[in-house]
PDB file of N, CA and C in Angstrom:
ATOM      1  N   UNK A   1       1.633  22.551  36.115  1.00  0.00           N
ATOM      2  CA  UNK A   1       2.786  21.933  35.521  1.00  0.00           C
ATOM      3  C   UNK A   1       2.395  20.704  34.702  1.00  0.00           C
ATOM      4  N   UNK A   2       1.785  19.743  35.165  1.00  0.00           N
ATOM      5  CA  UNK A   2       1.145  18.572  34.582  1.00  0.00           C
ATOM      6  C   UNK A   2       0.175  19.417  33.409  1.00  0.00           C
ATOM      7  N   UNK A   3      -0.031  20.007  33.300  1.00  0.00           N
ATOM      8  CA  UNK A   3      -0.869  20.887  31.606  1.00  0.00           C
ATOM      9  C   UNK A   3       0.410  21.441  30.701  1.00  0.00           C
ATOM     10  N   UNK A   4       1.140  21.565  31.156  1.00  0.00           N
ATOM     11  CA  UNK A   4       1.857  22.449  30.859  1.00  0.00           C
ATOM     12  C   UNK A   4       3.239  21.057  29.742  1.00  0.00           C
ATOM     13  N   UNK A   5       3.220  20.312  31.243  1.00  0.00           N
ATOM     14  CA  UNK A   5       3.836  18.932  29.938  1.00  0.00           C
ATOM     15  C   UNK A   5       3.097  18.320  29.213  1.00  0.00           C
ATOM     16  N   UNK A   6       2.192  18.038  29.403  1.00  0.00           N
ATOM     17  CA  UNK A   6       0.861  17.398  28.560  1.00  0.00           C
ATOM     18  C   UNK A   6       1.154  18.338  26.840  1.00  0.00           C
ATOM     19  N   UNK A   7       0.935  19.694  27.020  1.00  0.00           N
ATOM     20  CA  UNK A   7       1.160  20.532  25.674  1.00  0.00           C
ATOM     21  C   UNK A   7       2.543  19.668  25.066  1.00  0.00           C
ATOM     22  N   UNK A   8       3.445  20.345  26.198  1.00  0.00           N
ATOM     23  CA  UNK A   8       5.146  19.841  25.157  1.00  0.00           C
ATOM     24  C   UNK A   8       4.818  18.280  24.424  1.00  0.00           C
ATOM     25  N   UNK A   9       5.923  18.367  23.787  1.00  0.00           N
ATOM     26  CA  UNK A   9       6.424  17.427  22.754  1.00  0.00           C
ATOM     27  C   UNK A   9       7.580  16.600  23.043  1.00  0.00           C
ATOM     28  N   UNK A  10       7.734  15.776  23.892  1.00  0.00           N
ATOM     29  CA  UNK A  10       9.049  15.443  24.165  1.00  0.00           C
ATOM     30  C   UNK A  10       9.693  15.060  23.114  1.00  0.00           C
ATOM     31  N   UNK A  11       8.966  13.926  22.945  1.00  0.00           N
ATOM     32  CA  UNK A  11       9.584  12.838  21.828  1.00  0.00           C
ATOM     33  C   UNK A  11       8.963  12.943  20.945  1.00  0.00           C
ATOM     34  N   UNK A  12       9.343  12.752  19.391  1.00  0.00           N
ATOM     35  CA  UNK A  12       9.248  12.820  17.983  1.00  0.00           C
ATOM     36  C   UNK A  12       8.315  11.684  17.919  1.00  0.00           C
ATOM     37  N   UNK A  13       7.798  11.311  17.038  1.00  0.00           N
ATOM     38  CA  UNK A  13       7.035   9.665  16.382  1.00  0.00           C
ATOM     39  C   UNK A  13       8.182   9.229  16.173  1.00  0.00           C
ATOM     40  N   UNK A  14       8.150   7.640  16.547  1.00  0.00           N
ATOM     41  CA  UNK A  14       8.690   6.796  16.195  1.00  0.00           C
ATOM     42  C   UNK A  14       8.662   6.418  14.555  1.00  0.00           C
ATOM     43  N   UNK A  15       7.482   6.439  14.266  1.00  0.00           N
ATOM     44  CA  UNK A  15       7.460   6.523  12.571  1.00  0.00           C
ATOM     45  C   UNK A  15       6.219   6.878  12.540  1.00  0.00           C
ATOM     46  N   UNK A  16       6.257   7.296  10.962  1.00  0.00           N
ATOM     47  CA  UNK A  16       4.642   8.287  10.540  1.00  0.00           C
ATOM     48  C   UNK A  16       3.995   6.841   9.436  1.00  0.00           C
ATOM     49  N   UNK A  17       3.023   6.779  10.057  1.00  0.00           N
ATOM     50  CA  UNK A  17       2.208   6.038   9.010  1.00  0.00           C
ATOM     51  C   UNK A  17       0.386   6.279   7.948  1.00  0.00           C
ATOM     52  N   UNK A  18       1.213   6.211   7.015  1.00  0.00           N
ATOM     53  CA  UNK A  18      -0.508   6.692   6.089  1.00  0.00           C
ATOM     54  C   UNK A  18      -1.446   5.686   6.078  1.00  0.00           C
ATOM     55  N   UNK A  19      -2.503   5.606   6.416  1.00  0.00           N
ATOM     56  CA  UNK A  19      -3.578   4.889   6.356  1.00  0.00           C
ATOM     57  C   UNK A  19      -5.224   5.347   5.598  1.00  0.00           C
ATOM     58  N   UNK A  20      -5.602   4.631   4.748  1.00  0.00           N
ATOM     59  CA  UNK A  20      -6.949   4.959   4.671  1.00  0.00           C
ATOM     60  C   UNK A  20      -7.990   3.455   4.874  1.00  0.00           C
ATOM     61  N   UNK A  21      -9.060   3.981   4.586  1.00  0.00           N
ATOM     62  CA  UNK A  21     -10.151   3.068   4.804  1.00  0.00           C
ATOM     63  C   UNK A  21      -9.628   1.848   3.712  1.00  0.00           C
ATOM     64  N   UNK A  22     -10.269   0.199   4.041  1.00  0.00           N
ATOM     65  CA  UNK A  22     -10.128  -0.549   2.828  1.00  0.00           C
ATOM     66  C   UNK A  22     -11.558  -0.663   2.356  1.00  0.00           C
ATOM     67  N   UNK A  23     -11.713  -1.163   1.030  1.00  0.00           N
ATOM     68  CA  UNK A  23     -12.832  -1.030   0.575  1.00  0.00           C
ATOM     69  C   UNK A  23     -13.355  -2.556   0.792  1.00  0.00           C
ATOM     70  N   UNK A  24     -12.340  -3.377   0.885  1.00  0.00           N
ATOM     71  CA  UNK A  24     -12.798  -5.326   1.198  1.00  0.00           C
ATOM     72  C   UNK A  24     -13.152  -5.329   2.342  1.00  0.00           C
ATOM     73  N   UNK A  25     -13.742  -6.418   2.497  1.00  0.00           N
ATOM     74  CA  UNK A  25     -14.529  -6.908   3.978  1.00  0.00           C
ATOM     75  C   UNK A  25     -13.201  -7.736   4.624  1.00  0.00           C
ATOM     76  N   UNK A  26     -12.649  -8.267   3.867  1.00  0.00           N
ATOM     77  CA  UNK A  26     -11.622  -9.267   4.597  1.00  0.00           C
ATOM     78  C   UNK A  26     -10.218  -8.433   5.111  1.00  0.00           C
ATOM     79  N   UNK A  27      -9.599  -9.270   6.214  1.00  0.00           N
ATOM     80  CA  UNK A  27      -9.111  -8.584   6.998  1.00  0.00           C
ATOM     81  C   UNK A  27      -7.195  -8.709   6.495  1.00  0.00           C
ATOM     82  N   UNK A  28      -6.532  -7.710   7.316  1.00  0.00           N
ATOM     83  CA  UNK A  28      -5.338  -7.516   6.779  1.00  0.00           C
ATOM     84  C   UNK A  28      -4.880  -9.584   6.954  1.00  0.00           C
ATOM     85  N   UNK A  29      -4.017 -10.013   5.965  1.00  0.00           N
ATOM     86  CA  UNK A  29      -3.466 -11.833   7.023  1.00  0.00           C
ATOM     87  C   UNK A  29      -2.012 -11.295   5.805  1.00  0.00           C
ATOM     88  N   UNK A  30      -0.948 -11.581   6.405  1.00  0.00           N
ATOM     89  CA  UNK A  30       0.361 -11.220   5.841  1.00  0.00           C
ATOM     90  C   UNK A  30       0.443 -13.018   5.293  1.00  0.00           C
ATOM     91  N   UNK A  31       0.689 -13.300   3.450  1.00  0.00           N
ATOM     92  CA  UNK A  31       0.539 -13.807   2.692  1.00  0.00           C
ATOM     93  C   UNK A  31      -0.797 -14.577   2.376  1.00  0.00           C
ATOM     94  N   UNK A  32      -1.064 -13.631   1.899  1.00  0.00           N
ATOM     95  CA  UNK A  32      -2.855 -13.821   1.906  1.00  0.00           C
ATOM     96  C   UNK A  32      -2.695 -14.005  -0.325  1.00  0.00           C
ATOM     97  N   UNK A  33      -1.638 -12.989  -0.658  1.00  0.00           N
ATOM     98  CA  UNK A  33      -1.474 -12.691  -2.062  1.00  0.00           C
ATOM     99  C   UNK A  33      -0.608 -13.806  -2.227  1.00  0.00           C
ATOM    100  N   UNK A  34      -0.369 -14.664  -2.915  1.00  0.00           N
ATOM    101  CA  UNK A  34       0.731 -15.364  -3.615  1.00  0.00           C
ATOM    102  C   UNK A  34       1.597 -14.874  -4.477  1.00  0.00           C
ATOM    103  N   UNK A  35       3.209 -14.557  -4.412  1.00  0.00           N
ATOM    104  CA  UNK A  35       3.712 -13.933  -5.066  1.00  0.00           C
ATOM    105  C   UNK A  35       4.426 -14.909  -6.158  1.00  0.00           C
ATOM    106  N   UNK A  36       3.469 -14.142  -7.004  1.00  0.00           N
ATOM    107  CA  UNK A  36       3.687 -15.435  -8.568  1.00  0.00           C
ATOM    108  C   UNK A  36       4.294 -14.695 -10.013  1.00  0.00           C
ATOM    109  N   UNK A  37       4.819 -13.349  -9.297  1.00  0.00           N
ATOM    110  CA  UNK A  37       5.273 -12.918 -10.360  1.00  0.00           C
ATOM    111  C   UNK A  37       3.893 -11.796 -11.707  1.00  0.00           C
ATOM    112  N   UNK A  38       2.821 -12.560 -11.139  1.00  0.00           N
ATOM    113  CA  UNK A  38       1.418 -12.055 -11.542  1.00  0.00           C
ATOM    114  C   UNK A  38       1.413 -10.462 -11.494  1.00  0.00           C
ATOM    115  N   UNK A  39       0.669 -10.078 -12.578  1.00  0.00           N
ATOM    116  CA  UNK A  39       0.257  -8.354 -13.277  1.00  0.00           C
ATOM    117  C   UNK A  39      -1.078  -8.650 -12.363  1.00  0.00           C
ATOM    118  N   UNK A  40      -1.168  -7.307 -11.502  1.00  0.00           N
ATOM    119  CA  UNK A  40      -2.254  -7.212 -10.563  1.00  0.00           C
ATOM    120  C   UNK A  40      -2.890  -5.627 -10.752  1.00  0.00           C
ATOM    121  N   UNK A  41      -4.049  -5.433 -10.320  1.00  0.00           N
ATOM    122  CA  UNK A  41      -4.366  -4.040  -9.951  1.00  0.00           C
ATOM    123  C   UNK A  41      -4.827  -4.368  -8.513  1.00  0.00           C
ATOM    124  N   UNK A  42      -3.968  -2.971  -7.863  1.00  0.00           N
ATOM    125  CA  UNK A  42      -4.194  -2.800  -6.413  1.00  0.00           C
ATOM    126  C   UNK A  42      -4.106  -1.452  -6.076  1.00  0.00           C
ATOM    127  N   UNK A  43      -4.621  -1.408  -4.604  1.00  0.00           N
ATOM    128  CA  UNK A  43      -5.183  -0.467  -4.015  1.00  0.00           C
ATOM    129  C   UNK A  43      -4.363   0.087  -2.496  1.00  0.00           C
ATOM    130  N   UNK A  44      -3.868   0.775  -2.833  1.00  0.00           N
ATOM    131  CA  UNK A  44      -3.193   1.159  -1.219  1.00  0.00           C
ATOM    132  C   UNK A  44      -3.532   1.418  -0.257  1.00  0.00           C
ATOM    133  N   UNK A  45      -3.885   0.702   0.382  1.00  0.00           N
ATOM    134  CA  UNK A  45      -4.342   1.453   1.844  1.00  0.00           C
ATOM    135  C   UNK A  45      -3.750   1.899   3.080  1.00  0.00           C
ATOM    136  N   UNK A  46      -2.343   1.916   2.320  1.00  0.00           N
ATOM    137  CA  UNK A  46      -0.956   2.141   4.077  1.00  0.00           C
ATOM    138  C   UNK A  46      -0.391   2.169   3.332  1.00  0.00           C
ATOM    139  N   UNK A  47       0.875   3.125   4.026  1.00  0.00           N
ATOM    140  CA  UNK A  47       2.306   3.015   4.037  1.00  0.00           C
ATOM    141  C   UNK A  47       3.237   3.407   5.511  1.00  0.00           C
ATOM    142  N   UNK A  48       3.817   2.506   5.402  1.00  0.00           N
ATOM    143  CA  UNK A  48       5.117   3.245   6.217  1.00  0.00           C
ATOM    144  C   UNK A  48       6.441   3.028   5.719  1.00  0.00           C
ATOM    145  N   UNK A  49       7.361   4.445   6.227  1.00  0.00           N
ATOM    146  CA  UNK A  49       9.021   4.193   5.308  1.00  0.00           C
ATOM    147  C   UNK A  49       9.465   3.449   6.492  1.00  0.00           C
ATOM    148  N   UNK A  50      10.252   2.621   6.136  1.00  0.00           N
ATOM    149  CA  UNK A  50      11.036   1.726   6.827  1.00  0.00           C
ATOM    150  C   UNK A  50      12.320   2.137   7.014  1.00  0.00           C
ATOM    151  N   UNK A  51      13.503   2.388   5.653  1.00  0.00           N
ATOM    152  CA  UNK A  51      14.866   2.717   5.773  1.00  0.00           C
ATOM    153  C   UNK A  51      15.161   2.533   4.648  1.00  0.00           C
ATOM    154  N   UNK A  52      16.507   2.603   4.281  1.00  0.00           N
ATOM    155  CA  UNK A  52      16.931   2.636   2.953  1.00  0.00           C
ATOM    156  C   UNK A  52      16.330   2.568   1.887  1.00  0.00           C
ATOM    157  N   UNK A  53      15.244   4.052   2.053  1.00  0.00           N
ATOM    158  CA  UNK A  53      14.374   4.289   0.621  1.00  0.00           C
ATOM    159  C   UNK A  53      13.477   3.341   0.127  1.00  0.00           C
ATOM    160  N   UNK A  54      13.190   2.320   1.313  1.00  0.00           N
ATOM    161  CA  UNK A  54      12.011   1.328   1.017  1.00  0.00           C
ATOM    162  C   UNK A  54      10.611   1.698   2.029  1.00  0.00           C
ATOM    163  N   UNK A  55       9.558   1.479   1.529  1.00  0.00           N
ATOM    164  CA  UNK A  55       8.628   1.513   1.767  1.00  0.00           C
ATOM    165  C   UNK A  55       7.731   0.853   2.116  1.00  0.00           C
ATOM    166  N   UNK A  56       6.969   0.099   3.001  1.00  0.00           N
ATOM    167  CA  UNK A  56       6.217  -0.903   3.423  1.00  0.00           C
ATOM    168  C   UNK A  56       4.610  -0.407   2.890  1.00  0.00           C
ATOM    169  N   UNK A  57       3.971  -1.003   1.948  1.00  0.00           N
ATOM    170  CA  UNK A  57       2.596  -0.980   1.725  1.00  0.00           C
ATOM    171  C   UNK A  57       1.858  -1.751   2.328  1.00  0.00           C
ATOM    172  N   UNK A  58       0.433  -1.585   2.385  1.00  0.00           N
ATOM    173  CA  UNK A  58      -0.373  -2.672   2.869  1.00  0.00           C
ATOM    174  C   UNK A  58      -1.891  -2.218   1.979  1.00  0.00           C
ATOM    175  N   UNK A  59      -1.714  -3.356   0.996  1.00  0.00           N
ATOM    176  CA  UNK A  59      -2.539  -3.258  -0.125  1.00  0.00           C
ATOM    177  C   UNK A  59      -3.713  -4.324  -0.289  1.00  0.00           C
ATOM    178  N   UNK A  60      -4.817  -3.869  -1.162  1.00  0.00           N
ATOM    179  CA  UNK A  60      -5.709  -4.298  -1.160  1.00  0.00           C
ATOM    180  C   UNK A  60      -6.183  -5.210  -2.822  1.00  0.00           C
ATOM    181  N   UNK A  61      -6.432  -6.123  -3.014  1.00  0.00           N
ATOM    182  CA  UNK A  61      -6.452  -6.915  -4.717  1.00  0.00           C
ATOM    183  C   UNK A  61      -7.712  -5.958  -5.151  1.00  0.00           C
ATOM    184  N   UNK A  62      -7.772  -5.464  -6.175  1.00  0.00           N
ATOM    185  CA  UNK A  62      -8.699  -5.170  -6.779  1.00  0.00           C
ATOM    186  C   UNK A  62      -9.250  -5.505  -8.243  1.00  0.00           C
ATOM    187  N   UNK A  63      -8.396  -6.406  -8.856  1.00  0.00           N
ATOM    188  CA  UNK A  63      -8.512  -7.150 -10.106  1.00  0.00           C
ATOM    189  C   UNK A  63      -9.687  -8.037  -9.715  1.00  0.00           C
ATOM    190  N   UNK A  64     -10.834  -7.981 -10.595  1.00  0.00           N
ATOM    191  CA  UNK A  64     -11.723  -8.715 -10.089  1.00  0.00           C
ATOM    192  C   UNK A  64     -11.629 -10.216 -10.483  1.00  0.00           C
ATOM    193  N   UNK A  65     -10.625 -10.278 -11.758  1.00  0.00           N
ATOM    194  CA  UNK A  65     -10.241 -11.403 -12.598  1.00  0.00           C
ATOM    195  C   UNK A  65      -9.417 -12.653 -11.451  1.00  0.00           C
ATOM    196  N   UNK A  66      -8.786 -12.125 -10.008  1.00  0.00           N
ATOM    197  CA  UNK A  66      -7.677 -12.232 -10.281  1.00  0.00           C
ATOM    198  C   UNK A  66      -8.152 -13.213  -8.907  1.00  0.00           C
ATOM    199  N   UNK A  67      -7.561 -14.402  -8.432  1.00  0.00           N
ATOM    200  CA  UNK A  67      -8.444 -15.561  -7.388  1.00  0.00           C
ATOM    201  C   UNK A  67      -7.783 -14.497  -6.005  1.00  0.00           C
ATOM    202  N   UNK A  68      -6.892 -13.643  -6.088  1.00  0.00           N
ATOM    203  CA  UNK A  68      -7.027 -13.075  -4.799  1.00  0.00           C
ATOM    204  C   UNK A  68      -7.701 -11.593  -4.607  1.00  0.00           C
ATOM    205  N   UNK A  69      -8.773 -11.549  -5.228  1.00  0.00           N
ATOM    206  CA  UNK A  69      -9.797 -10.530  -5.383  1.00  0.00           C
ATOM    207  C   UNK A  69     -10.059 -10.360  -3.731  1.00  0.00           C
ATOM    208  N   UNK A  70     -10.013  -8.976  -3.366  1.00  0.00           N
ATOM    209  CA  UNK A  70     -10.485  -8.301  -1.695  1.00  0.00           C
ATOM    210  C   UNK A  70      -9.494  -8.861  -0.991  1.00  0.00           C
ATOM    211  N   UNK A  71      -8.360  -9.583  -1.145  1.00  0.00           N
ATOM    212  CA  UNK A  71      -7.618 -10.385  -0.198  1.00  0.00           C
ATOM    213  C   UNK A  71      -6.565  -8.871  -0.060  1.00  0.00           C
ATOM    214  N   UNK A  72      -6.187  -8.842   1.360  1.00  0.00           N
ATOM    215  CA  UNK A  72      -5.469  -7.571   1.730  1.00  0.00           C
ATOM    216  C   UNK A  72      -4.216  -7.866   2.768  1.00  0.00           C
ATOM    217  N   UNK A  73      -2.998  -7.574   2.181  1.00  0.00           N
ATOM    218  CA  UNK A  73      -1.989  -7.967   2.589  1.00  0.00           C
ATOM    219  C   UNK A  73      -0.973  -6.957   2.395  1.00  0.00           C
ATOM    220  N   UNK A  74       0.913  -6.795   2.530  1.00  0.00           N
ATOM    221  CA  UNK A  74       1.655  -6.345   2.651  1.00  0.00           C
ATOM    222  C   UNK A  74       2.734  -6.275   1.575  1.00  0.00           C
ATOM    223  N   UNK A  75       3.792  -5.469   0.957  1.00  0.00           N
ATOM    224  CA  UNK A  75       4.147  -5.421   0.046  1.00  0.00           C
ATOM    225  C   UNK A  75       5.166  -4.559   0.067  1.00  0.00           C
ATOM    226  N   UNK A  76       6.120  -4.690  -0.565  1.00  0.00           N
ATOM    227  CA  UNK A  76       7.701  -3.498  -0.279  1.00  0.00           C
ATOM    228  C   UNK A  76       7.789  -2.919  -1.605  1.00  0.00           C
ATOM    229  N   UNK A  77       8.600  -1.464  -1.690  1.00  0.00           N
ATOM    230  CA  UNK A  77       8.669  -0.971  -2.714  1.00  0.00           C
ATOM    231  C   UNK A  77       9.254   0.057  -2.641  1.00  0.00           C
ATOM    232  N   UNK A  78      10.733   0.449  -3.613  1.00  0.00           N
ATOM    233  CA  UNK A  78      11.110   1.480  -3.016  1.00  0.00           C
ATOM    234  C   UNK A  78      11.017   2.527  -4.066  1.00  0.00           C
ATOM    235  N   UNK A  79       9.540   2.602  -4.888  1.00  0.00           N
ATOM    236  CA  UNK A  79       9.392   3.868  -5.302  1.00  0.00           C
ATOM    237  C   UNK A  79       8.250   4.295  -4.331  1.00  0.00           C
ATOM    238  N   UNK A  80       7.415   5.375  -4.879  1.00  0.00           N
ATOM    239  CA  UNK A  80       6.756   6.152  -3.756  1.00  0.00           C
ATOM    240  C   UNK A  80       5.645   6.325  -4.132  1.00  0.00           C
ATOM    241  N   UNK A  81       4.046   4.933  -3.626  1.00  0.00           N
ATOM    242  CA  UNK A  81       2.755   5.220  -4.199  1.00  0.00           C
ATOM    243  C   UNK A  81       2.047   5.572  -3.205  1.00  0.00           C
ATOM    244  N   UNK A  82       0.662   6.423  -3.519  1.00  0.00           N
ATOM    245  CA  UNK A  82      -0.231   7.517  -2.830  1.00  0.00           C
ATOM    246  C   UNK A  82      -0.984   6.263  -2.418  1.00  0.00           C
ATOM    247  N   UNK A  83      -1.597   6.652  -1.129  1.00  0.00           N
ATOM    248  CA  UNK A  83      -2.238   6.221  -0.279  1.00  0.00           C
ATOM    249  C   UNK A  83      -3.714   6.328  -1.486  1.00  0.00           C
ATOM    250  N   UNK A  84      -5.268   5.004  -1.260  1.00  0.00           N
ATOM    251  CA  UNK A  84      -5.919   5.630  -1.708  1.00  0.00           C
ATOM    252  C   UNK A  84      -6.121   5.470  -3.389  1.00  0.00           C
ATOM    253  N   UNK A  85      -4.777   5.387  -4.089  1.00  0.00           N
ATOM    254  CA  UNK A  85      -5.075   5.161  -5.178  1.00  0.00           C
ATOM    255  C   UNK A  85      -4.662   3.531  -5.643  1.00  0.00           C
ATOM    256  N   UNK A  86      -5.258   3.425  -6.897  1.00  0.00           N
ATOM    257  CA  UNK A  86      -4.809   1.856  -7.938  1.00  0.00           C
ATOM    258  C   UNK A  86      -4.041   1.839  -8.839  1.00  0.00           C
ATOM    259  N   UNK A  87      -2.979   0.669  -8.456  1.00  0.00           N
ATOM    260  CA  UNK A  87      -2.008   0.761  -9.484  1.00  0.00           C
ATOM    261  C   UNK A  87      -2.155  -0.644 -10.027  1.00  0.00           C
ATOM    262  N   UNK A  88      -1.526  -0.577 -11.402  1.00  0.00           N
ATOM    263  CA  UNK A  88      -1.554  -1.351 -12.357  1.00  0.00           C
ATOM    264  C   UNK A  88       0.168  -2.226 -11.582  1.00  0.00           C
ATOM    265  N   UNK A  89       0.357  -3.319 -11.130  1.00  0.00           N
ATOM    266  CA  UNK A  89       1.754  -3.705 -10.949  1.00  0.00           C
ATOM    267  C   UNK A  89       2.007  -4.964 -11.115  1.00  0.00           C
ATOM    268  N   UNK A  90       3.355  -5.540 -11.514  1.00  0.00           N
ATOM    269  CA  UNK A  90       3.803  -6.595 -11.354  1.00  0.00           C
ATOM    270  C   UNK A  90       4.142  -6.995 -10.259  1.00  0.00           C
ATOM    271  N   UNK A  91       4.401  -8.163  -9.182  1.00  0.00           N
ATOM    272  CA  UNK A  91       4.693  -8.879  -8.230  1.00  0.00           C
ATOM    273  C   UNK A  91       5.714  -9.521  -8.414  1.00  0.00           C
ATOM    274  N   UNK A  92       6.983  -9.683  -7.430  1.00  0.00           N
ATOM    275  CA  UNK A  92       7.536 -10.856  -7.716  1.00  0.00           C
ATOM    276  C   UNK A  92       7.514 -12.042  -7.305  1.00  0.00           C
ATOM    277  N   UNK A  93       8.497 -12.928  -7.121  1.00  0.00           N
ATOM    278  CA  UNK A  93       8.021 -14.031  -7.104  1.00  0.00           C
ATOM    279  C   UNK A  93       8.353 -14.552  -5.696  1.00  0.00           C
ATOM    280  N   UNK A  94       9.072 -13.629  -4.726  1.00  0.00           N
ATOM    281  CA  UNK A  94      10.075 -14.137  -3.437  1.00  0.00           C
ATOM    282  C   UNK A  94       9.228 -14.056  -2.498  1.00  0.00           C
ATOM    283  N   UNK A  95       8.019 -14.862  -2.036  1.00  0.00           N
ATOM    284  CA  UNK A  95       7.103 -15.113  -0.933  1.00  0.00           C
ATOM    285  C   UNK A  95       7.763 -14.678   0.587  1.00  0.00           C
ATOM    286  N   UNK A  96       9.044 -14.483   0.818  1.00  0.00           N
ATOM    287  CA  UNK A  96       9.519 -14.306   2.138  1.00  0.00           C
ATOM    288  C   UNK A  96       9.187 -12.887   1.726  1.00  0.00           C
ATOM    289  N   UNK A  97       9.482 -11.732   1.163  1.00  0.00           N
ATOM    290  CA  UNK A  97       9.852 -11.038   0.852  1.00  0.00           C
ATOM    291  C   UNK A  97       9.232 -10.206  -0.497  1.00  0.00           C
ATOM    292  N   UNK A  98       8.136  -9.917  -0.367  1.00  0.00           N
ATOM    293  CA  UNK A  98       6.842  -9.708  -1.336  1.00  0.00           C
ATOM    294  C   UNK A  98       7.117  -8.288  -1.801  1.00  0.00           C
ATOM    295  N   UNK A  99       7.672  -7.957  -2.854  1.00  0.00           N
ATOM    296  CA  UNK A  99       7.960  -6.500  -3.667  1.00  0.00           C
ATOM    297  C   UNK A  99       7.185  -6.087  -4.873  1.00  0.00           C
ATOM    298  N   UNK A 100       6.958  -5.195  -5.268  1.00  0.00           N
ATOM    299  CA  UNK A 100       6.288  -4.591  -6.294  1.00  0.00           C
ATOM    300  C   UNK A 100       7.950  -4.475  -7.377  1.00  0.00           C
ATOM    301  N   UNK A 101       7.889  -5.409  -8.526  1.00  0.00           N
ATOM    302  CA  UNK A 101       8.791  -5.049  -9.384  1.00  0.00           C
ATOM    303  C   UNK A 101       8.751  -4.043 -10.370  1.00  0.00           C
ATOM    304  N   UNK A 102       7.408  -3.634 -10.928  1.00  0.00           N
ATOM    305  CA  UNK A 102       7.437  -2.692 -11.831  1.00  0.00           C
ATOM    306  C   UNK A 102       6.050  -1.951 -11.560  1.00  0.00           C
ATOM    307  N   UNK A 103       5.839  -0.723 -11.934  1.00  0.00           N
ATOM    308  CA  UNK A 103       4.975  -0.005 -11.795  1.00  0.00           C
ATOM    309  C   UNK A 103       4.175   0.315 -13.260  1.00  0.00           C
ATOM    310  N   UNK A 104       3.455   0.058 -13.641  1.00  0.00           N
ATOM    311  CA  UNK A 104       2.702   0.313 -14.873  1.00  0.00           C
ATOM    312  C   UNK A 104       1.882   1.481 -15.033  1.00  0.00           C
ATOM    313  N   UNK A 105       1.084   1.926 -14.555  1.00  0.00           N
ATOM    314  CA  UNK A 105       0.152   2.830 -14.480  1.00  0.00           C
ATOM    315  C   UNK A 105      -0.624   3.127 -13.220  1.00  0.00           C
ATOM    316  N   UNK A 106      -0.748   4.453 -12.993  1.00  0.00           N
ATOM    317  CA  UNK A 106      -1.777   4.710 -11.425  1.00  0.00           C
ATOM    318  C   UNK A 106      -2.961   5.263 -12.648  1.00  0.00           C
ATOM    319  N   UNK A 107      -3.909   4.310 -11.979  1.00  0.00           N
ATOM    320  CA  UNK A 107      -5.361   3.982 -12.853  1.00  0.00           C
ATOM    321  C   UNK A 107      -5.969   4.967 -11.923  1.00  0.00           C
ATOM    322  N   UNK A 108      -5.799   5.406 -10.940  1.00  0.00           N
ATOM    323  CA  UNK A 108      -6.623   6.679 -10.159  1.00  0.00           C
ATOM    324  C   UNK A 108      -6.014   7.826 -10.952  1.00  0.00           C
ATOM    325  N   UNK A 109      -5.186   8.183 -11.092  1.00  0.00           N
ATOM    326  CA  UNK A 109      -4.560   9.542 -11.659  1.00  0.00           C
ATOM    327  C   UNK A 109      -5.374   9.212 -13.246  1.00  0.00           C
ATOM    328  N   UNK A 110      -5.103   8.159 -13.849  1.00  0.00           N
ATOM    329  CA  UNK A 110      -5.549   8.140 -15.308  1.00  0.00           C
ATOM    330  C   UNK A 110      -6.776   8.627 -15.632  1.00  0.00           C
ATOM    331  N   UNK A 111      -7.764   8.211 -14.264  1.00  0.00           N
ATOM    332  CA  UNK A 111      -9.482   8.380 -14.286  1.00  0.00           C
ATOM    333  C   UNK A 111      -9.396   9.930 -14.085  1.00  0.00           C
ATOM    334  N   UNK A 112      -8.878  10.211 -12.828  1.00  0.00           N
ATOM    335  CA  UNK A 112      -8.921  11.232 -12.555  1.00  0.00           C
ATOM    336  C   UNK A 112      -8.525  12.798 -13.971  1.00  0.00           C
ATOM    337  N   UNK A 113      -7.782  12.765 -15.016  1.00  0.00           N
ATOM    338  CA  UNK A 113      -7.010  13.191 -16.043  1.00  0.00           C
ATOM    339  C   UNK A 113      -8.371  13.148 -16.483  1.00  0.00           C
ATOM    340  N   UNK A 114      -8.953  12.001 -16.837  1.00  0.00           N
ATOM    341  CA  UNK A 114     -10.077  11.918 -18.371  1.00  0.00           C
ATOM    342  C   UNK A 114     -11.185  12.414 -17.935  1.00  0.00           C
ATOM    343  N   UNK A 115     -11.785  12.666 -16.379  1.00  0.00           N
ATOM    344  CA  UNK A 115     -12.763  12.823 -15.968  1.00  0.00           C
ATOM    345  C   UNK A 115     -13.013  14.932 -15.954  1.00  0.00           C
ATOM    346  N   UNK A 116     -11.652  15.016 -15.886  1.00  0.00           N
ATOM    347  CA  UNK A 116     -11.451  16.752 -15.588  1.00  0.00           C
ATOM    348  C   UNK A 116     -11.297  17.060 -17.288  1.00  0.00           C
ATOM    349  N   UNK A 117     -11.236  16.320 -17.961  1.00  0.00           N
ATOM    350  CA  UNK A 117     -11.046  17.244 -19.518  1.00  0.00           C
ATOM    351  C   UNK A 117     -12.502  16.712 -19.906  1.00  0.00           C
TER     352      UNK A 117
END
């Protein structure tokens, strides 16, 4: 009997979360990014959906230009980016409350396009 519940499934996940490897040495610190409104390229390394079509990231700086280069922190957004890849984005400016305002380009899909033709 104890094998037999072990198989079943009682309960569902509480929530599903995507994760991959980060490529920085430094560790996740929630406002690590300054939200200055700043054009960034970043790197996803998580998601989880939260609720009302928002999305919780946990992203990585990859602008090498940019003073929070490898710094890896958290970010809301309620369109829908792939784990894994770099996006070109704007930030806003509400430090309680750190959102991706616009989406510019996924620079992984772009490489990926020029590399297959």
């Amino acid at each position: 009997m104890a094998k037999q519940s072990a198989r079943s499934l009682l309960n569902k996940p509480l929530f599903n979360v995507n994760v991959r490897k980060k490529t920085s040495n430094k560790i996740t610190e929630i406002g690590s990014v300054k939200m200055e409104g700043q054009k960034l390229m970043i790197r996803i390394v998580g998601s989880q959906y939260l609720a009302q079509k928002v999305t919780q990231y946990r992203f990585e700086v990859v602008s090498k230009t940019s003073p929070y280069f490898g710094c890896v922190d958290f970010v809301y957004c309620n369109q829908t980016l792939r784990a894994a890849h770099v996006y070109s984005v704007r930030l806003n400016k509400e430090q309680k409350y750190p959102q991706i305002m616009k989406i510019y380009k996924d620079i992984t899909k772009e490489k990926k396009d020029r590399d297959g033709e």
